[in-house]
C-alpha atoms as a PDB file:
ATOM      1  CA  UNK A   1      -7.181  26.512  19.215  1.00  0.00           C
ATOM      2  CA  UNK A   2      -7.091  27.265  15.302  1.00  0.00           C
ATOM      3  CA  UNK A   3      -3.837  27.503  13.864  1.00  0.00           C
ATOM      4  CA  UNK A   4      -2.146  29.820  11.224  1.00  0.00           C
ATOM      5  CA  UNK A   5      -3.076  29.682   7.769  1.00  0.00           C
ATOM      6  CA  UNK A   6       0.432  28.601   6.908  1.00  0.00           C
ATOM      7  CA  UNK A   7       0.365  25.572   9.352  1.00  0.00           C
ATOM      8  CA  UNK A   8      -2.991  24.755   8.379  1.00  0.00           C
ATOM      9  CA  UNK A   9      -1.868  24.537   4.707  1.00  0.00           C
ATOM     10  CA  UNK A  10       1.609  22.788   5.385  1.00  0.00           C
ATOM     11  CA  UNK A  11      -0.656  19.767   7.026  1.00  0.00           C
ATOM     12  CA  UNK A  12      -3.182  19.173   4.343  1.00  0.00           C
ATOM     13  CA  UNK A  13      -0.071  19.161   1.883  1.00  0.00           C
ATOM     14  CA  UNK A  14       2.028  16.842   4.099  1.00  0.00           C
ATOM     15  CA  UNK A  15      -1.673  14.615   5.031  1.00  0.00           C
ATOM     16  CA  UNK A  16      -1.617  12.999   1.729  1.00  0.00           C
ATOM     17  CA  UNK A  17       2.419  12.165   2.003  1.00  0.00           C
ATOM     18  CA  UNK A  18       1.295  10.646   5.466  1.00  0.00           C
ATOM     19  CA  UNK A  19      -1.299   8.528   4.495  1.00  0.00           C
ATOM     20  CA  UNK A  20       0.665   7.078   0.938  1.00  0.00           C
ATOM     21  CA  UNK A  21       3.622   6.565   3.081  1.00  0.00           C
ATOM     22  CA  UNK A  22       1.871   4.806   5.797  1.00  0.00           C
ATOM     23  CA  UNK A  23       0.006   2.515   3.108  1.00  0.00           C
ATOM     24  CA  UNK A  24       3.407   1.741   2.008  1.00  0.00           C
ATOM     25  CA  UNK A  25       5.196   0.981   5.083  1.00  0.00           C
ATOM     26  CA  UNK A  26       1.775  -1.659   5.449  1.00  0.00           C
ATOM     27  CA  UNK A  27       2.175  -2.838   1.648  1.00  0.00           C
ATOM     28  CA  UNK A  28       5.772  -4.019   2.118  1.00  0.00           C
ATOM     29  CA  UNK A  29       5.781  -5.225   5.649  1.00  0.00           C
ATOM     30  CA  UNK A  30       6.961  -8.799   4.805  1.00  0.00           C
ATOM     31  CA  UNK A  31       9.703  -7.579   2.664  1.00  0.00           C
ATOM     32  CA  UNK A  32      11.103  -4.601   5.051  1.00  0.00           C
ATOM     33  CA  UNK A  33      11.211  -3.297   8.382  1.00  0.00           C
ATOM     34  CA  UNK A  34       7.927  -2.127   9.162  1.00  0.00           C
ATOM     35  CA  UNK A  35       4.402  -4.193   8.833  1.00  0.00           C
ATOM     36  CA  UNK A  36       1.037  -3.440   9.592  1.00  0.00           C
ATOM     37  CA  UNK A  37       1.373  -1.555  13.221  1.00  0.00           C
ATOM     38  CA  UNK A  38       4.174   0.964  11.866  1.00  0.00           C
ATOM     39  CA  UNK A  39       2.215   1.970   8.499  1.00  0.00           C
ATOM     40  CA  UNK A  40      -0.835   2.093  11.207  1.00  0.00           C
ATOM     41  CA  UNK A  41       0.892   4.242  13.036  1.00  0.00           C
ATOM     42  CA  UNK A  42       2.037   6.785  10.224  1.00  0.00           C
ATOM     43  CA  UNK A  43      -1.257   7.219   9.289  1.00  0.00           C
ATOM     44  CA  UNK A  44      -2.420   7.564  12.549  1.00  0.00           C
ATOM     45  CA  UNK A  45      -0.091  10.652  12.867  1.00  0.00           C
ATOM     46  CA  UNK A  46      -1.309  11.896   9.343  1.00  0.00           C
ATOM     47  CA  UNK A  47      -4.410  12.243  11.357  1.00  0.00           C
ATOM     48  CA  UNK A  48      -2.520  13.820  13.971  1.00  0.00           C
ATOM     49  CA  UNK A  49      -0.899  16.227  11.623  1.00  0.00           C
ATOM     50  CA  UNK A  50      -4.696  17.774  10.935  1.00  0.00           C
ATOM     51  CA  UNK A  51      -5.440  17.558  14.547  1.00  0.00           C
ATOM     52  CA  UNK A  52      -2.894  19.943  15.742  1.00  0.00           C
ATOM     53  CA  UNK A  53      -3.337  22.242  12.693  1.00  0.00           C
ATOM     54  CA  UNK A  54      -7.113  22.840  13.246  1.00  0.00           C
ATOM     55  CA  UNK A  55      -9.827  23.708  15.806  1.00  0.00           C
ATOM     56  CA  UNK A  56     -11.953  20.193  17.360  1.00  0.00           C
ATOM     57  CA  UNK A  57     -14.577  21.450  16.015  1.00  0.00           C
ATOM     58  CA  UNK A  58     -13.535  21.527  12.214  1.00  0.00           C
ATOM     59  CA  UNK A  59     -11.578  18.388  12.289  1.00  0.00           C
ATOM     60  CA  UNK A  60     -14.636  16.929  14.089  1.00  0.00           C
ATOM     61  CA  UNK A  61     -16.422  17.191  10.999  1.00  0.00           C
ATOM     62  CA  UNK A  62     -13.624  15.925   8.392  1.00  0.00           C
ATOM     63  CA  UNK A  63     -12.627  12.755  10.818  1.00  0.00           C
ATOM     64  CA  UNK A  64     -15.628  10.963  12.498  1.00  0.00           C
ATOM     65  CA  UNK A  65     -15.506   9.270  15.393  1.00  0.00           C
ATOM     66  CA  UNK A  66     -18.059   6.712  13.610  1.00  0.00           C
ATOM     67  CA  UNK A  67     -16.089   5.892  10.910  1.00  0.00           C
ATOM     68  CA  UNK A  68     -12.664   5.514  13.047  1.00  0.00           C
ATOM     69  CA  UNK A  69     -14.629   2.889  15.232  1.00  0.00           C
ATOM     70  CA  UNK A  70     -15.455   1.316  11.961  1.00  0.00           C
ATOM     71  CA  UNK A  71     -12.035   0.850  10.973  1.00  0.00           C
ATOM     72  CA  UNK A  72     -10.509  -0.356  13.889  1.00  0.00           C
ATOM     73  CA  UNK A  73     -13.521  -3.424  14.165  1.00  0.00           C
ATOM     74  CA  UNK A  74     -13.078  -3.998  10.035  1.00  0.00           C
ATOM     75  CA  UNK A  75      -9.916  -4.708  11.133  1.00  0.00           C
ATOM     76  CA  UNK A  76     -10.140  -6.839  14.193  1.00  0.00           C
ATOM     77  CA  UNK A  77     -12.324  -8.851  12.164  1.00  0.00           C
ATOM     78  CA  UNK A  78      -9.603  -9.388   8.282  1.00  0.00           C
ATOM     79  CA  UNK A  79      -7.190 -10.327  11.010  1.00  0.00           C
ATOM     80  CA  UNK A  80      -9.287 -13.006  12.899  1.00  0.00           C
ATOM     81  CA  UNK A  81     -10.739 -14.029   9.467  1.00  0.00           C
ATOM     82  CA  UNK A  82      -7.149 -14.410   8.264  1.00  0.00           C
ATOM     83  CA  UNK A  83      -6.623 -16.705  11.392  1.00  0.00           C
ATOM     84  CA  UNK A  84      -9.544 -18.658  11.242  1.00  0.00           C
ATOM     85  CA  UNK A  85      -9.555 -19.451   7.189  1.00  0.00           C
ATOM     86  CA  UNK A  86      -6.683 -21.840   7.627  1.00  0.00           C
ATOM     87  CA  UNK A  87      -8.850 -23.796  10.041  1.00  0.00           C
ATOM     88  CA  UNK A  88     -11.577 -23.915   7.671  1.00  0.00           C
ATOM     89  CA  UNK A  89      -9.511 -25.637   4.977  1.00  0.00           C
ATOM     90  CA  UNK A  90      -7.934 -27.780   7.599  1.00  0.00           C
ATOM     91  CA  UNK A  91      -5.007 -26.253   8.321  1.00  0.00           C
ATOM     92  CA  UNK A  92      -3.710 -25.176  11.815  1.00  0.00           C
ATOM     93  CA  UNK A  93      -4.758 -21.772  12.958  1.00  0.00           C
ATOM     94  CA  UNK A  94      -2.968 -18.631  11.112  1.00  0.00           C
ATOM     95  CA  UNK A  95      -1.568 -21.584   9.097  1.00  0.00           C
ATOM     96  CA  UNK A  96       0.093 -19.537   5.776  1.00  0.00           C
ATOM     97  CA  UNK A  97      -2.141 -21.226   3.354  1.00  0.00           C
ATOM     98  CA  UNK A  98      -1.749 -19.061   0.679  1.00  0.00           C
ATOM     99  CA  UNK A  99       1.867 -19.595   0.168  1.00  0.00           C
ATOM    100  CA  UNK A 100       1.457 -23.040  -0.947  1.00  0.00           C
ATOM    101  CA  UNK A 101       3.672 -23.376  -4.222  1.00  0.00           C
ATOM    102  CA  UNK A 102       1.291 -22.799  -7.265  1.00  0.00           C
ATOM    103  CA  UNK A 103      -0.563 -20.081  -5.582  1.00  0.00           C
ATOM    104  CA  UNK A 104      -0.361 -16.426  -6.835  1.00  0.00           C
ATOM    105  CA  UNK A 105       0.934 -15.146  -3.572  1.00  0.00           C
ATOM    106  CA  UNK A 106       3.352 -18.183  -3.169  1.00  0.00           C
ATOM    107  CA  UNK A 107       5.957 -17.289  -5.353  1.00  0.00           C
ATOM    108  CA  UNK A 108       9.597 -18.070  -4.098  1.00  0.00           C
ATOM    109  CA  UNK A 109      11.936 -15.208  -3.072  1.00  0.00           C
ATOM    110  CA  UNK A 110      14.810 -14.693  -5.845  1.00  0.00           C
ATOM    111  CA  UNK A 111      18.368 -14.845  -4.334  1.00  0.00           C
ATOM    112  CA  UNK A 112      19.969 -11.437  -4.056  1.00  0.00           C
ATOM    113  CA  UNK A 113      18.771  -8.484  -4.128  1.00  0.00           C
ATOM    114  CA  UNK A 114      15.334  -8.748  -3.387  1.00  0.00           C
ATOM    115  CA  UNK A 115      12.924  -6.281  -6.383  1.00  0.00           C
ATOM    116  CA  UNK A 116      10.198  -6.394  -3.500  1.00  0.00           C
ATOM    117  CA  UNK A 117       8.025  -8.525  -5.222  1.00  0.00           C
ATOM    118  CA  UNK A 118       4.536  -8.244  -2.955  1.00  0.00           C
ATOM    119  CA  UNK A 119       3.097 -11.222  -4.333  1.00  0.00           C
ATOM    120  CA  UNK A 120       5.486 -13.383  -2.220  1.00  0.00           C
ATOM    121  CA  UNK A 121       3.930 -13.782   1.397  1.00  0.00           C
ATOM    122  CA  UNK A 122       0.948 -15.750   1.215  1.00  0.00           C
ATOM    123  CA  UNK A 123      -1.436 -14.595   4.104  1.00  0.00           C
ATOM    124  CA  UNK A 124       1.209 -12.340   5.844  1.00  0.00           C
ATOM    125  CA  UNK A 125       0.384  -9.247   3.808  1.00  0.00           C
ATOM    126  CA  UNK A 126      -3.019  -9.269   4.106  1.00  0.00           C
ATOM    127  CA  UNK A 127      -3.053  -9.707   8.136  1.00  0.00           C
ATOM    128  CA  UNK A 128      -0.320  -6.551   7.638  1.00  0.00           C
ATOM    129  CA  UNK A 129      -3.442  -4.797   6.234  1.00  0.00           C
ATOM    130  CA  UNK A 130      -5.832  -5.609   8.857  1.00  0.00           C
ATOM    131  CA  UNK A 131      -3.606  -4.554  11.237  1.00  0.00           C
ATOM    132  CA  UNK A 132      -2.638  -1.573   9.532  1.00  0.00           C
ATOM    133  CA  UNK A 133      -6.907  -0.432   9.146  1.00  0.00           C
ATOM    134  CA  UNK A 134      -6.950  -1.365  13.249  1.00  0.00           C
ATOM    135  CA  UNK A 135      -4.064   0.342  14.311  1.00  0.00           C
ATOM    136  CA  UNK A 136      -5.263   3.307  12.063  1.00  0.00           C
ATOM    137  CA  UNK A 137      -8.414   3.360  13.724  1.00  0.00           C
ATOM    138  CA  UNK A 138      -7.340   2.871  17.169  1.00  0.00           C
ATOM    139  CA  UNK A 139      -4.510   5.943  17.280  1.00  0.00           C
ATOM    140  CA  UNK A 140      -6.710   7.850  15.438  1.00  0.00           C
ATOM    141  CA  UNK A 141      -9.756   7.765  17.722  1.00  0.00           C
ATOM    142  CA  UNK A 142      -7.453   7.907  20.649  1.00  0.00           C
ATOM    143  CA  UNK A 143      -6.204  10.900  19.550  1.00  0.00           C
ATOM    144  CA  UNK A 144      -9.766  12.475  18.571  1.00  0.00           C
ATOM    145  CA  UNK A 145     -11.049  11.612  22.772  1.00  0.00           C
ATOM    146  CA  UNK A 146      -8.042  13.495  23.922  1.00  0.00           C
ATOM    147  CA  UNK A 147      -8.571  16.785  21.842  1.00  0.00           C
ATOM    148  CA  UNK A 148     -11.966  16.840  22.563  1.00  0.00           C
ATOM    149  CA  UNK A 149     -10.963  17.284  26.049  1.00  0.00           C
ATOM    150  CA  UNK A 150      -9.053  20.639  25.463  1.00  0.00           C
ATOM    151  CA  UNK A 151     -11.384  23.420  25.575  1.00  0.00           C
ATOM    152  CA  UNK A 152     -10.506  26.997  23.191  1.00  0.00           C
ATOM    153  CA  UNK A 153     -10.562  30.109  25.785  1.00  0.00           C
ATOM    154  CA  UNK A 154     -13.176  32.797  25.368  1.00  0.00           C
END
């Protein structure tokens, strides 16, 4: 079923707040609540947002279910890489490696308020990202199989 004009313009102004808010929410995951399944999940209802506001068969054709499936095995595989590098440079498995002191992303927290420095985390924020893309993916797709199910009525 298509929606109004006016709810089909309120989501693709409020899809672009979705998706930088949900990129966010992944971004500062060590440093807040949140992390790499809630900024998924924001995006996921960015997605969401268009998918109420618009027919299956338009959104089919901006969202594919192609590239979804993409996105949620891209991401599968950052997060396994991210487990397995430590054990290629001998550390245990999802061994922080990259916060070693020294290392760009190994800088120390400063006392007090923390500024939200992101370079601070070592491996965390980049397994935050890779489960960000899969959750993304997932949601998404999951979403796309169940609209695809409702039929519009002649």
């Amino acid at each position: 079923m298509k929606m109004t004009k006016i709810v089909r313009s309120t989501a693709d102004i409020f899809y672009p707040f979705c998706l930088i808010f949900g990129f966010y929410v992944v971004a500062h995951g060590h440093l807040t609540p949140g992390g790499g399944f809630q900024g998924g999940a924001v995006i996921a209802t960015g997605a969401a947002l268009l998918i109420v506001a618009r027919a299956y068969e338009d959104i089919s054709q901006r969202i594919r279910k192609n590239a979804l499936k993409l996105c949620e095995s891209i991401g599968l595989f950052m997060f396994l890489a991210a487990g397995l590098s430590g054990l290629f440079l001998g550390h245990p498995f999802f061994a922080n490696w990259l916060a070693q002191a020294g290392s760009i992303f190994g800088q120390p927290v400063a006392w007090g308020p923390n500024p939200g420095d992101l370079n601070t985390a070592g491996l965390l924020p980049l397994m935050n990202i890779a489960v960000g893309i899969e959750v993304l993916g997932g949601l998404s797709i999951i979403l796309l199989y169940m609209i695809s199910g409702v039929k519009e009525k002649e």
